[in-house]
N, C-alpha and C. Protein backbone atom coordinates (compact mmCIF):
# COMPACT_ATOMS: atom_id res chain seq x y z
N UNK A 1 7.19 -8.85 -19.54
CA UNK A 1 6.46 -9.71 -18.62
C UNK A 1 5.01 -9.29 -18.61
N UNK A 2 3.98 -9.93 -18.60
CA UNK A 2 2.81 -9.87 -19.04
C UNK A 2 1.78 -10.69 -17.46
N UNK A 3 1.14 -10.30 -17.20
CA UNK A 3 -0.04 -10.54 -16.26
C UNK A 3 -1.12 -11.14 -17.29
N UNK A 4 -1.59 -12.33 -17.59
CA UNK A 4 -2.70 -12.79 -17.87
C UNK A 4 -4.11 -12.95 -17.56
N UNK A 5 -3.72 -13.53 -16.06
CA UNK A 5 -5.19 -13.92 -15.05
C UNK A 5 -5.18 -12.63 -13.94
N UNK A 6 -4.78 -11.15 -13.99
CA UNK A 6 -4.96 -9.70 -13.41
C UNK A 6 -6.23 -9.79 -12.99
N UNK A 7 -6.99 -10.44 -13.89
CA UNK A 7 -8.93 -10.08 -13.32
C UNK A 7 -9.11 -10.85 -11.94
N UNK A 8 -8.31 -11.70 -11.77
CA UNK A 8 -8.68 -12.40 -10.62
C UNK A 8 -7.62 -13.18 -9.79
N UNK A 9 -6.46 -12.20 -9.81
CA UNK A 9 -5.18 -12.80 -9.20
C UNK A 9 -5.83 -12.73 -7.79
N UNK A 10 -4.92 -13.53 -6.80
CA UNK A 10 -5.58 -13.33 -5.91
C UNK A 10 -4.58 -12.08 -4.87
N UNK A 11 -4.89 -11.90 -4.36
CA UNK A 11 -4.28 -10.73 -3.14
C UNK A 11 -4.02 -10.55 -1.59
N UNK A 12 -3.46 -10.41 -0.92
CA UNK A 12 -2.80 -10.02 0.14
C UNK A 12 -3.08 -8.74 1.05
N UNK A 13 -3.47 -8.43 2.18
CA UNK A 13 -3.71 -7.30 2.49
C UNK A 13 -3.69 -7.38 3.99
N UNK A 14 -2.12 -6.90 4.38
CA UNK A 14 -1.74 -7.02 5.43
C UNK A 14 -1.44 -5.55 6.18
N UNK A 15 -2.15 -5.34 7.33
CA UNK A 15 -2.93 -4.05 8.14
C UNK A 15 -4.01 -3.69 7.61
N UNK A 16 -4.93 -3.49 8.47
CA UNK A 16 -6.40 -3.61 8.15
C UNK A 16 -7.05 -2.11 9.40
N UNK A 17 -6.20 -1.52 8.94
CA UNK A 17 -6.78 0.29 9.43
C UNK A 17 -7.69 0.59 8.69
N UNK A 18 -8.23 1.88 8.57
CA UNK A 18 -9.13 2.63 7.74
C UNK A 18 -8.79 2.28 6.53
N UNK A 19 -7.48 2.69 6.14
CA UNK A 19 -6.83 2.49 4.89
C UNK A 19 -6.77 1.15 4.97
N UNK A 20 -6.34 0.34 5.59
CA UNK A 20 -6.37 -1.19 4.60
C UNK A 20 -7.35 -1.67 4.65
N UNK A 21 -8.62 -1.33 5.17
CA UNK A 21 -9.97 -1.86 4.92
C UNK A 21 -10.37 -1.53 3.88
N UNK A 22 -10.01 -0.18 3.50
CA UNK A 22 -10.27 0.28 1.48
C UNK A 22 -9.77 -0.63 0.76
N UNK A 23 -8.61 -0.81 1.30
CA UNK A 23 -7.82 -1.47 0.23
C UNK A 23 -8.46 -2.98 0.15
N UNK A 24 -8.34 -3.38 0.64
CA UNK A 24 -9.18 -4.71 0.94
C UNK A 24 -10.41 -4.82 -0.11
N UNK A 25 -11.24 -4.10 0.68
CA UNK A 25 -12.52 -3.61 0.18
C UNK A 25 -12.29 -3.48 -1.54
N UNK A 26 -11.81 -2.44 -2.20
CA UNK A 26 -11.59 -2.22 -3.12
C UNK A 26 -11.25 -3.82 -4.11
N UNK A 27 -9.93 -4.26 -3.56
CA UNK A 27 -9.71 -5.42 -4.71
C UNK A 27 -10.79 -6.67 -4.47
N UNK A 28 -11.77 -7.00 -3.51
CA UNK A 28 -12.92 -7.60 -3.02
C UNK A 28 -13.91 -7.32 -4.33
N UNK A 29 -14.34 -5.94 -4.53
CA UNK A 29 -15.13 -5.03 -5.61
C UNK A 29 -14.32 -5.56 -6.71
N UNK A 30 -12.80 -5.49 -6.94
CA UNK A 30 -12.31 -5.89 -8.20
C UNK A 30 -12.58 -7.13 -8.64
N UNK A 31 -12.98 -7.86 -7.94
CA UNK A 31 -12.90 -9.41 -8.36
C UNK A 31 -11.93 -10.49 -8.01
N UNK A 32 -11.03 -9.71 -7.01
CA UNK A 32 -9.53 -10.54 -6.81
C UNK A 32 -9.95 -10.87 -5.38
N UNK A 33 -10.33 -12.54 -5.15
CA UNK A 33 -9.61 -13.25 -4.19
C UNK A 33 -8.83 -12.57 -3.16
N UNK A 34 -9.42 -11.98 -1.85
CA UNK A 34 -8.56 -11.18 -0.62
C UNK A 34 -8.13 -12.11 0.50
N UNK A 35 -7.41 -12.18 0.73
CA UNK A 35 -6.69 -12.45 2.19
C UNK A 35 -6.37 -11.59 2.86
N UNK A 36 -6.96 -11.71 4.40
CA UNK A 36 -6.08 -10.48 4.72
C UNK A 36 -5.59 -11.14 6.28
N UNK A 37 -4.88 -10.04 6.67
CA UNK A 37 -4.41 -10.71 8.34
C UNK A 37 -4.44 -8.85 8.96
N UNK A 38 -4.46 -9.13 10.35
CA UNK A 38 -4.43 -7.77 11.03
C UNK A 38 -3.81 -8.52 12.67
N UNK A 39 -3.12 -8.04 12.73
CA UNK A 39 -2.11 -8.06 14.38
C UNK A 39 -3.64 -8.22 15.30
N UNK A 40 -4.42 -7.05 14.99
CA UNK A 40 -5.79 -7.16 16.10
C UNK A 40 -6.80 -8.18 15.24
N UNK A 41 -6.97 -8.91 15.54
CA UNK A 41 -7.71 -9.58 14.49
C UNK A 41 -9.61 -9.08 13.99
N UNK A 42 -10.08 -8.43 15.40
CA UNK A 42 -10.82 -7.70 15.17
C UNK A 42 -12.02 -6.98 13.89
N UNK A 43 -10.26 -6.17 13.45
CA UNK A 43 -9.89 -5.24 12.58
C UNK A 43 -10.63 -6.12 11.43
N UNK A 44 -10.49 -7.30 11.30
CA UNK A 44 -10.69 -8.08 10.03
C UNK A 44 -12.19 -8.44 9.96
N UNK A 45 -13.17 -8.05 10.84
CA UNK A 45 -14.75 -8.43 10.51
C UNK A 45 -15.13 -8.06 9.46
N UNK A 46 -15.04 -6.38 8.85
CA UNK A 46 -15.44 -5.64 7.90
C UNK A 46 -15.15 -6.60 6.43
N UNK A 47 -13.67 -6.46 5.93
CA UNK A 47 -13.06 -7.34 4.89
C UNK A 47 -14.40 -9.01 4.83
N UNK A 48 -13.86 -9.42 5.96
CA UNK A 48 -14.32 -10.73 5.84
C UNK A 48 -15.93 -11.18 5.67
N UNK A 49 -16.35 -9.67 6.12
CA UNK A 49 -18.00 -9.87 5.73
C UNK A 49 -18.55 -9.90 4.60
N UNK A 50 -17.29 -9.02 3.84
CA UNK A 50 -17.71 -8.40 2.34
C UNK A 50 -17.12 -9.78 1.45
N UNK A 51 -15.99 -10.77 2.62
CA UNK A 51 -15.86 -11.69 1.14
C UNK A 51 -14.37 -12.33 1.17
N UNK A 52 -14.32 -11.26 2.23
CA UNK A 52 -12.05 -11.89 2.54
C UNK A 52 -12.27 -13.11 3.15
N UNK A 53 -10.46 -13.51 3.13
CA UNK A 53 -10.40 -14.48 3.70
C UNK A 53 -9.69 -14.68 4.83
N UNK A 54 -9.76 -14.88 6.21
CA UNK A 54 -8.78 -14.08 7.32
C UNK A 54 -7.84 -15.30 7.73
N UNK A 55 -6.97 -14.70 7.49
CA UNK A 55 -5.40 -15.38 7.59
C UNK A 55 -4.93 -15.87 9.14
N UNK A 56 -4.69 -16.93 9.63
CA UNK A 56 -4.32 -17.54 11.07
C UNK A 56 -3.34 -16.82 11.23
N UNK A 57 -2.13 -16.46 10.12
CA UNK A 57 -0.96 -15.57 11.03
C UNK A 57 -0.55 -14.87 9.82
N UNK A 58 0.49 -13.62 9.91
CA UNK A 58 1.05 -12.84 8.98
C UNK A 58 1.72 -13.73 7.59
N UNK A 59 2.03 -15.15 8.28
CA UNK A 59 3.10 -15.72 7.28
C UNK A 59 1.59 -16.91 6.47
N UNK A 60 0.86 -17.00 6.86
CA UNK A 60 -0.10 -17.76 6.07
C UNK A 60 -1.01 -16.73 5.08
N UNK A 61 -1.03 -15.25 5.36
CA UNK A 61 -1.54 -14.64 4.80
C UNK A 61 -0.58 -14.23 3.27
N UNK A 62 0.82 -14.11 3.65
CA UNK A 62 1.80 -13.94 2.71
C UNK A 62 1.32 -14.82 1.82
N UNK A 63 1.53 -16.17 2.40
CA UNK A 63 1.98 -17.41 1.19
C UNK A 63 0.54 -17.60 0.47
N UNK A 64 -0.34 -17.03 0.64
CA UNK A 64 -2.27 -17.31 0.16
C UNK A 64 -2.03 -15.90 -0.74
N UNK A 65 -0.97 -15.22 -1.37
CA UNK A 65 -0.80 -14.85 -3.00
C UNK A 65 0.03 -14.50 -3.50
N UNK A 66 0.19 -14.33 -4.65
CA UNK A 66 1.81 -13.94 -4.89
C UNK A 66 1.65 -12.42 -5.15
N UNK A 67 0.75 -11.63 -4.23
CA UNK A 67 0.70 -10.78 -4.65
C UNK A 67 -0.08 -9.55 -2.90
N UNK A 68 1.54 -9.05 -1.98
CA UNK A 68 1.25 -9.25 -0.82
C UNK A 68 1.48 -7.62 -0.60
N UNK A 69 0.59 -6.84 -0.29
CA UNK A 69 -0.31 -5.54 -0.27
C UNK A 69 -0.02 -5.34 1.71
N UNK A 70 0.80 -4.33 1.99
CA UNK A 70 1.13 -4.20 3.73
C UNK A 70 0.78 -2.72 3.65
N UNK A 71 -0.02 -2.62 4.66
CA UNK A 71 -0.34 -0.78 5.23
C UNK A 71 -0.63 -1.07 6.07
N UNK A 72 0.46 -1.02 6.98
CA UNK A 72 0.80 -0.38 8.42
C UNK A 72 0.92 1.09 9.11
N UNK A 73 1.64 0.98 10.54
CA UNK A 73 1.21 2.08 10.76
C UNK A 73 2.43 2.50 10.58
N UNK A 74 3.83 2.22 10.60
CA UNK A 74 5.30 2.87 10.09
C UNK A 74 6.13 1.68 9.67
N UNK A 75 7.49 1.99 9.29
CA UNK A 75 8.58 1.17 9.19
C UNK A 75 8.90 0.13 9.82
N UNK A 76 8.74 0.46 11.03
CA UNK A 76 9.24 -0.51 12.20
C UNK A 76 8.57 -1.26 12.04
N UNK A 77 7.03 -1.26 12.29
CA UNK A 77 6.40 -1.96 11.88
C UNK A 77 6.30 -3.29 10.99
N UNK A 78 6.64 -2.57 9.49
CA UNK A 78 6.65 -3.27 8.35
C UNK A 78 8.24 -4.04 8.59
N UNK A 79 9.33 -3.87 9.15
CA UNK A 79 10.40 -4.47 9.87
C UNK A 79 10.32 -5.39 10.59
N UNK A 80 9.21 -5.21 11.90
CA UNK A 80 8.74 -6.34 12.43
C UNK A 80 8.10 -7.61 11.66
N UNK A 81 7.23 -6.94 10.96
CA UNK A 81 6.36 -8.13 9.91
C UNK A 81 7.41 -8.64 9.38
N UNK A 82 8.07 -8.69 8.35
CA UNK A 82 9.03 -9.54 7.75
C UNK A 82 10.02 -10.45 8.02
N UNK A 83 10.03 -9.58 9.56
CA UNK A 83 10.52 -10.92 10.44
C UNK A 83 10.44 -12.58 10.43
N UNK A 84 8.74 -12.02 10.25
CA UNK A 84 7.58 -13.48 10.57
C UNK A 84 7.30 -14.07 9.47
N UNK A 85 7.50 -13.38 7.85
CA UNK A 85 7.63 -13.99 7.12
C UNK A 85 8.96 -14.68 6.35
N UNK A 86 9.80 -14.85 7.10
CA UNK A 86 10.88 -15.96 6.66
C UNK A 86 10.52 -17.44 5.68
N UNK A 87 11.15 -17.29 4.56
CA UNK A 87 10.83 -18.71 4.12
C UNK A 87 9.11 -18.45 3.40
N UNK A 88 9.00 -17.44 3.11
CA UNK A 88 7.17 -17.40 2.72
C UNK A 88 7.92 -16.39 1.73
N UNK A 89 8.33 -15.28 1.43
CA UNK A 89 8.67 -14.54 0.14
C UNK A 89 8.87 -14.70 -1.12
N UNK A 90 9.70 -15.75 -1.04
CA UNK A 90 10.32 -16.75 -2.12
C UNK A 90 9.32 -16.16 -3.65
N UNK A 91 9.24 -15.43 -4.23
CA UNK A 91 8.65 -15.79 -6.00
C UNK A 91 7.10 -14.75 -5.64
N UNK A 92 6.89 -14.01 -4.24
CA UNK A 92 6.35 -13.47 -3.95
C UNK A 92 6.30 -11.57 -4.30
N UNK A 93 5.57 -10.51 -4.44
CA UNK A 93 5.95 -9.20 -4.40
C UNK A 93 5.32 -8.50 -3.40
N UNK A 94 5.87 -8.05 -2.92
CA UNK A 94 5.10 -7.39 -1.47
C UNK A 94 5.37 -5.86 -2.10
N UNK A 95 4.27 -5.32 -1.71
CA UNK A 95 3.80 -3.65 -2.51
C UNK A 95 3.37 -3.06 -0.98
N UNK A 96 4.46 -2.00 -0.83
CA UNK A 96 4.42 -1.40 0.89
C UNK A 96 3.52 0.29 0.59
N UNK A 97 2.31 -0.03 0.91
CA UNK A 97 1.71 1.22 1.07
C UNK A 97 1.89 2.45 2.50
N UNK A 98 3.04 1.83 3.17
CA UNK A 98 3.10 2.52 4.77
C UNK A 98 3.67 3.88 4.29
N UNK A 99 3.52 5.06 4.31
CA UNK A 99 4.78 6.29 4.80
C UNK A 99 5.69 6.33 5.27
N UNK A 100 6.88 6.53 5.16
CA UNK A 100 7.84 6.84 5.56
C UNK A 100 8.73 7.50 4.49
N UNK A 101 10.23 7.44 5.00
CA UNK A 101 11.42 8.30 3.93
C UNK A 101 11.22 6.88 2.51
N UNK A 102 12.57 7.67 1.85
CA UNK A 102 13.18 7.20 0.73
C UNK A 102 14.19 6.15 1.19
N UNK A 103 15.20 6.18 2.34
CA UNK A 103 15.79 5.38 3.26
C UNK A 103 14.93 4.51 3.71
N UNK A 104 14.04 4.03 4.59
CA UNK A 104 13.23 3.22 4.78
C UNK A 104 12.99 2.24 3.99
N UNK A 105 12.37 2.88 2.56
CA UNK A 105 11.91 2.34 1.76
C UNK A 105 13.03 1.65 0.79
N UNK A 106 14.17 2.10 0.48
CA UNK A 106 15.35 1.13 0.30
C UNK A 106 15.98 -0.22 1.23
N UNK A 107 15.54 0.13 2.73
CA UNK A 107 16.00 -0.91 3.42
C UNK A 107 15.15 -2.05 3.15
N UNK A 108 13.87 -1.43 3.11
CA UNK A 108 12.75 -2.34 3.03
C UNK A 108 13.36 -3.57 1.75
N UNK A 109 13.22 -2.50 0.92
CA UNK A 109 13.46 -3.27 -0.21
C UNK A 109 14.49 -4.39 -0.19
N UNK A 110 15.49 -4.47 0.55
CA UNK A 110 16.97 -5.28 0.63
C UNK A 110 16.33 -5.61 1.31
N UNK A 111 15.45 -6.13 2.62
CA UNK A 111 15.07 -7.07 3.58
C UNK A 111 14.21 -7.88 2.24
N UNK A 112 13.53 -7.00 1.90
CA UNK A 112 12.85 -8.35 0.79
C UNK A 112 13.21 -9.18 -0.15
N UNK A 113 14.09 -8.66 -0.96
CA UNK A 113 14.72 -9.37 -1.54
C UNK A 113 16.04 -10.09 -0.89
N UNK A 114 16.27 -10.07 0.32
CA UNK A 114 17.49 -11.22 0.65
C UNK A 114 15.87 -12.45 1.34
N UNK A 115 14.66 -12.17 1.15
CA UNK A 115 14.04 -13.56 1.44
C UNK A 115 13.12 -13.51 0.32
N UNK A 116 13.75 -13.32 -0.84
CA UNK A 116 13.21 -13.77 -2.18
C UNK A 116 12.23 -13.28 -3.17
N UNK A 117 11.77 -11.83 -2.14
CA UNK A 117 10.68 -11.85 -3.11
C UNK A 117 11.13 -10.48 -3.26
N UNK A 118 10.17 -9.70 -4.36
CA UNK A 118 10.39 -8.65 -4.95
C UNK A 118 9.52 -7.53 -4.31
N UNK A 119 9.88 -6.31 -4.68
CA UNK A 119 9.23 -5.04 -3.95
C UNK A 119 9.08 -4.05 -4.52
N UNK A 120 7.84 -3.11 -4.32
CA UNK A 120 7.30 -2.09 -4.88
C UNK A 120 6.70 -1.09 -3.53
N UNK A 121 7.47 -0.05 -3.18
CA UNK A 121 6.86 1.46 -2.33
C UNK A 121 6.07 1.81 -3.08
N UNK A 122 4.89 2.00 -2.60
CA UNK A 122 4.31 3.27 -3.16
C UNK A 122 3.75 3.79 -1.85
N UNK A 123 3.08 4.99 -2.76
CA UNK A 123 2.64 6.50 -1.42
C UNK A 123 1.01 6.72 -2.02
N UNK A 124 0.12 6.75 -0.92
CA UNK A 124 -1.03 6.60 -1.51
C UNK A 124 -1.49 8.41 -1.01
N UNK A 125 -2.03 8.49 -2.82
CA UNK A 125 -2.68 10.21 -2.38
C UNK A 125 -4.02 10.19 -2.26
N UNK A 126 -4.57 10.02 -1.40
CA UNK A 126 -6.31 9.56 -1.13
C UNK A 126 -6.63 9.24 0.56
N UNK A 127 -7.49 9.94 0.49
CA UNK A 127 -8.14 9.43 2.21
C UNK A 127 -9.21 8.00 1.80
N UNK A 128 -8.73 6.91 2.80
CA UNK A 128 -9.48 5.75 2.42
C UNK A 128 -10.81 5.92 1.82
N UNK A 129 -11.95 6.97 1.54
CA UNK A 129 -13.28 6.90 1.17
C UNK A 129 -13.00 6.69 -0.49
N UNK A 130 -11.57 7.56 -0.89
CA UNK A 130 -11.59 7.35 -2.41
C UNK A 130 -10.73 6.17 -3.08
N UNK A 131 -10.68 5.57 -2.01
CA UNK A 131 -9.82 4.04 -2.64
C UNK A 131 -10.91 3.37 -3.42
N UNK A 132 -10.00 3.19 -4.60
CA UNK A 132 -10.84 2.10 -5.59
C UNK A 132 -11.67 3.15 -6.63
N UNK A 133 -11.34 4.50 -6.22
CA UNK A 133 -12.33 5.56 -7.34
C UNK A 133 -11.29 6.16 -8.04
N UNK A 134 -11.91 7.37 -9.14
CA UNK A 134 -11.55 7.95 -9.19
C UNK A 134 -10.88 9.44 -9.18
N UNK A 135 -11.09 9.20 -7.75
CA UNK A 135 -9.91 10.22 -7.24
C UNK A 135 -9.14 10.43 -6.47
N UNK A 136 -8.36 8.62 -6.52
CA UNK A 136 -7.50 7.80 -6.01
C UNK A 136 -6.30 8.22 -6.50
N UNK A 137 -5.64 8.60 -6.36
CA UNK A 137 -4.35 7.97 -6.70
C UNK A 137 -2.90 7.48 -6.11
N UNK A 138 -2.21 6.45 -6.49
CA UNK A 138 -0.95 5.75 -6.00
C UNK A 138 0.53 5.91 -6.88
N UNK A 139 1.44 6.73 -5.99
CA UNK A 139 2.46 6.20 -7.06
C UNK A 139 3.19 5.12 -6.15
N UNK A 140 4.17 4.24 -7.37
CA UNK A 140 5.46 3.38 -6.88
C UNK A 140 6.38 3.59 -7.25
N UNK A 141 7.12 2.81 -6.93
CA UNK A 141 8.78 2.91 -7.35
C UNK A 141 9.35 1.74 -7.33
N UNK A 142 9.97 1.22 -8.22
CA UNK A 142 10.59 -0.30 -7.72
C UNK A 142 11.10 -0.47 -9.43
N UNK A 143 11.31 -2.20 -9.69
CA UNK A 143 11.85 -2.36 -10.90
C UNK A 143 10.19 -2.21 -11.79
N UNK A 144 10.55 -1.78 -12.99
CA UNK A 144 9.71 -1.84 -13.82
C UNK A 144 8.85 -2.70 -13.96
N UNK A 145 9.71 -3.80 -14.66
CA UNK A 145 8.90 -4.96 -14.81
C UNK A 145 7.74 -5.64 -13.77
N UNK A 146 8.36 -6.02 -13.01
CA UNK A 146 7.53 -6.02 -11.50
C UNK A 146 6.25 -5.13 -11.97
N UNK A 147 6.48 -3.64 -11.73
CA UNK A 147 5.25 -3.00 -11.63
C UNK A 147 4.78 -3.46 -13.01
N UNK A 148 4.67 -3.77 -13.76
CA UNK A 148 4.12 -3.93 -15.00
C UNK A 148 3.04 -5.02 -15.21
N UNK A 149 3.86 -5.98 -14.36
CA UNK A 149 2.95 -7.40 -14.00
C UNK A 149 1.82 -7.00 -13.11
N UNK A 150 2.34 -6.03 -11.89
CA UNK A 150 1.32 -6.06 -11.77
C UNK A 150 0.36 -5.13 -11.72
N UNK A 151 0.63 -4.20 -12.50
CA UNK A 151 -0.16 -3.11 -12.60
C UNK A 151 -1.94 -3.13 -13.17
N UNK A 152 -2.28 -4.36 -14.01
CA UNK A 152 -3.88 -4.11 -14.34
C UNK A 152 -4.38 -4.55 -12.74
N UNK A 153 -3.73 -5.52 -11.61
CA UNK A 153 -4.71 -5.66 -10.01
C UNK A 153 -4.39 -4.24 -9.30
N UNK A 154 -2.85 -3.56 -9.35
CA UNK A 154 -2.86 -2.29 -8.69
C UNK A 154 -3.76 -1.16 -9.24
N UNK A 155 -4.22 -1.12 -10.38
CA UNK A 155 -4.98 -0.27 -10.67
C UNK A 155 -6.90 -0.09 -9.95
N UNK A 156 -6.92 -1.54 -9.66
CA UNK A 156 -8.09 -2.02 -8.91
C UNK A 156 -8.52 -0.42 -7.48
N UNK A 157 -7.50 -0.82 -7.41
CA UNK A 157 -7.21 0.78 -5.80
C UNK A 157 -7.07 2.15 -6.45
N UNK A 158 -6.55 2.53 -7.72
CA UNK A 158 -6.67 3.99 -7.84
C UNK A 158 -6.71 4.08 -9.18
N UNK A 159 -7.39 4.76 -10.14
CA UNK A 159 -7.34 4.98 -11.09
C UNK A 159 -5.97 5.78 -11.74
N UNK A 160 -5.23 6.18 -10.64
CA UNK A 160 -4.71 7.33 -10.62
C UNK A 160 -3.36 6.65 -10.68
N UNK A 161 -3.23 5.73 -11.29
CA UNK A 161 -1.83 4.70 -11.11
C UNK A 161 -0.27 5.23 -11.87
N UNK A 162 0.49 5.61 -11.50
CA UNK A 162 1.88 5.97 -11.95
C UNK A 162 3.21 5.25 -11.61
N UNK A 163 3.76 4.58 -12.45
CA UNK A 163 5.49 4.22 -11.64
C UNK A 163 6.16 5.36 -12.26
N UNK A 164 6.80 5.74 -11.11
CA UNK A 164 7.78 6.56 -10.71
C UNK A 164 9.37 7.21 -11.54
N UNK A 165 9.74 5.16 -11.24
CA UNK A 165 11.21 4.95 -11.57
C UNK A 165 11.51 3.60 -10.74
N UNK A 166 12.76 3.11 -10.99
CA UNK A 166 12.94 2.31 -10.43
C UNK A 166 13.87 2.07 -9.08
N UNK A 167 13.51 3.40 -8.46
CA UNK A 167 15.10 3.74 -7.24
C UNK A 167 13.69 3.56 -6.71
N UNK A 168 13.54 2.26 -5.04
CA UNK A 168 12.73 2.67 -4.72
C UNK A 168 12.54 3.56 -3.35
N UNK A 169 12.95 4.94 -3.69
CA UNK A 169 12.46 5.57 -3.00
C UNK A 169 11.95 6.78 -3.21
N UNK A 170 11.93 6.67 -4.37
CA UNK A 170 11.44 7.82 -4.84
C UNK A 170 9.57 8.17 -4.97
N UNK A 171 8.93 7.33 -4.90
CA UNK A 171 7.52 7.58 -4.25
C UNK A 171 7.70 7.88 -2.65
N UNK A 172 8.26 7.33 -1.85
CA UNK A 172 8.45 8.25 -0.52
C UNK A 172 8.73 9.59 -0.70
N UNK A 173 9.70 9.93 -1.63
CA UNK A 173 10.05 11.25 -1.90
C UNK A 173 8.97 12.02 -2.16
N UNK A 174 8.25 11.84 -2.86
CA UNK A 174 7.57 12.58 -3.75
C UNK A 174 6.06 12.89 -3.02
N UNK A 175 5.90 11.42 -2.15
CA UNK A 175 4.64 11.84 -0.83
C UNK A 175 5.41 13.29 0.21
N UNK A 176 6.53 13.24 0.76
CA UNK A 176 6.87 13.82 1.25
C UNK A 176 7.30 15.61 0.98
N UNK A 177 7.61 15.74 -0.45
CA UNK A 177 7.49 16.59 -1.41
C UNK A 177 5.34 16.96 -1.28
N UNK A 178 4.61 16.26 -1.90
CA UNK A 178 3.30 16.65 -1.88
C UNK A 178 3.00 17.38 -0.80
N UNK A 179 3.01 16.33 0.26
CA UNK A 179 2.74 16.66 1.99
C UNK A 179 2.87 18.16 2.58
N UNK A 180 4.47 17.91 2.25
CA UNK A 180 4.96 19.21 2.71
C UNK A 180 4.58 21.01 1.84
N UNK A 181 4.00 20.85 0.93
CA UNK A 181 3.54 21.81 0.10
C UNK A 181 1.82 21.75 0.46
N UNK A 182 1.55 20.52 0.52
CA UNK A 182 -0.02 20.85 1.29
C UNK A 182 0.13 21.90 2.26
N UNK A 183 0.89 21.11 3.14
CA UNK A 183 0.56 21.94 4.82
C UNK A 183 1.35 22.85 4.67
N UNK A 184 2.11 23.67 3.79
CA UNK A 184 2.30 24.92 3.78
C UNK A 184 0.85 25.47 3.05
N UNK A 185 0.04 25.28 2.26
CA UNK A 185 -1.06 25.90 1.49
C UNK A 185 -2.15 26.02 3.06
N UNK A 186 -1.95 24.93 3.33
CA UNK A 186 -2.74 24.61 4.18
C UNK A 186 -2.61 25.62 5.46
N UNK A 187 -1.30 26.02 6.34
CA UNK A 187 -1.11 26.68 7.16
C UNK A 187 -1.27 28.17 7.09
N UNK A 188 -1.20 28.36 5.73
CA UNK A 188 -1.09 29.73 4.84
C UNK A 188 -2.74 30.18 4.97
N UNK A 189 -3.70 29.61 4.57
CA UNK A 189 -4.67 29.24 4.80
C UNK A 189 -5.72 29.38 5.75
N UNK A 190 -4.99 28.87 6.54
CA UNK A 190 -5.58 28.95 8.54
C UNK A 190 -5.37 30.10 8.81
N UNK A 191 -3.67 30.79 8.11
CA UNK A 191 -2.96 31.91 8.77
C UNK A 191 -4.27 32.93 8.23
N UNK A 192 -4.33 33.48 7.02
CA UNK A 192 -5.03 34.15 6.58
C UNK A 192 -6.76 34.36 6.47
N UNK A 193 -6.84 33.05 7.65
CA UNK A 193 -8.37 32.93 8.00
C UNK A 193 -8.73 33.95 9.12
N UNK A 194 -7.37 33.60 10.01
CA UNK A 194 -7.04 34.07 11.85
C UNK A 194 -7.09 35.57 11.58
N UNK A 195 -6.60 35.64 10.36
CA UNK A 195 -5.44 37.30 10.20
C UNK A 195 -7.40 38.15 10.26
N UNK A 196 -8.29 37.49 8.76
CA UNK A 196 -8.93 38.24 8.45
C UNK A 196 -10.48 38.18 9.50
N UNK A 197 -10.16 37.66 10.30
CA UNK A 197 -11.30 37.39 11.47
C UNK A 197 -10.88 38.60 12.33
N UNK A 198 -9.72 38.27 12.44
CA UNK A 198 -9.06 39.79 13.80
C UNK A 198 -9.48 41.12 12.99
N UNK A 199 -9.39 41.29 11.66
CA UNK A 199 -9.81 42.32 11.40
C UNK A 199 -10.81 42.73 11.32
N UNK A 200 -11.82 41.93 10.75
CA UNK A 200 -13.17 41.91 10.96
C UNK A 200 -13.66 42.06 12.35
């Protein structure tokens, strides 16, 4: 399966936090056609100044690409949303940038595909300033193909682009794996800051 028109598919970008304003931002810079929607609608001045297009509700923002980008703030969340898109999935791929488990991210996946459309987790390793650079990077997990199609617009957000496998939960895994070895370096770190101050 092959992506042709990648330079200027258009895109989806549903939660509009720090992080989904990169994201936004970023495929805006790529050349791809943005939509976005945000619960606060607010949230959406930034995007829309630079060039988005702001969506009346979650399910008009879906159906404006076949190509539908969610960073929220958890699961539940992204549970709630899909609610509202009933009947809008259909031939659609929704690519879930939220955190959570490997469980999550399998349920997710079966909510999406019993309303038609296809799905890709990924775990983003970057604080929003390096979205769209390079020293971005995203992995996913989902079916191959899928990521394949759409991998020249996902690359738009990180240079740093990897699929995984196709169990998708295994980019949750593997954020959670990273994470947890940070903040041990990290605590180790602090510890041995505290230790050598007291001695000093």
């Amino acid at each position: 399966m092959q992506n042709d028109d990648a330079g200027d598919m258009p895109v989806t970008v549903i939660g509009l936090g720090l992080m989904g304003q990169a994201l936004a931002g970023a495929f805006l810079r790529g050349g791809h056609p943005t939509t976005v929607w945000n619960r606060t609608a607010a949230k959406a001045d930034r995007p829309v100044a630079e060039g988005a297009t702001l969506a009346a509700s979650a399910g008009a923002a879906a159906a404006a690409s076949p190509l539908v980008v969610v960073c929220v703030s958890d699961y539940g969340a992204v549970r709630e949303l899909l609610g509202a898109l009933d009947g809008v999935l259909d031939g659609r791929t929704v690519v879930n940038l939220t955190s959570g488990t490997s469980a999550q991210a399998r349920e997710i996946a079966g909510e999406v595909a019993r309303r038609g459309g296809t799905y890709l987790d990924g775990a983003i390793m970057a604080v929003p300033q390096g979205i769209g650079t390079a020293d971005a990077a995203i992995l996913y997990s989902g079916p191959r193909q899928v990521y394949d199609l759409h991998e020249p617009t996902l690359k738009t957000l990180a240079a740093g682009t990897a699929h995984l496998g196709g169990d998708h939960g295994l980019s949750a895994l593997h954020e959670v794996a990273v994470l947890g070895l940070m903040w041990s370096v990290l605590n180790g770190f602090l510890q041995g800051r505290r230790c050598s101050g007291r001695r000093a």
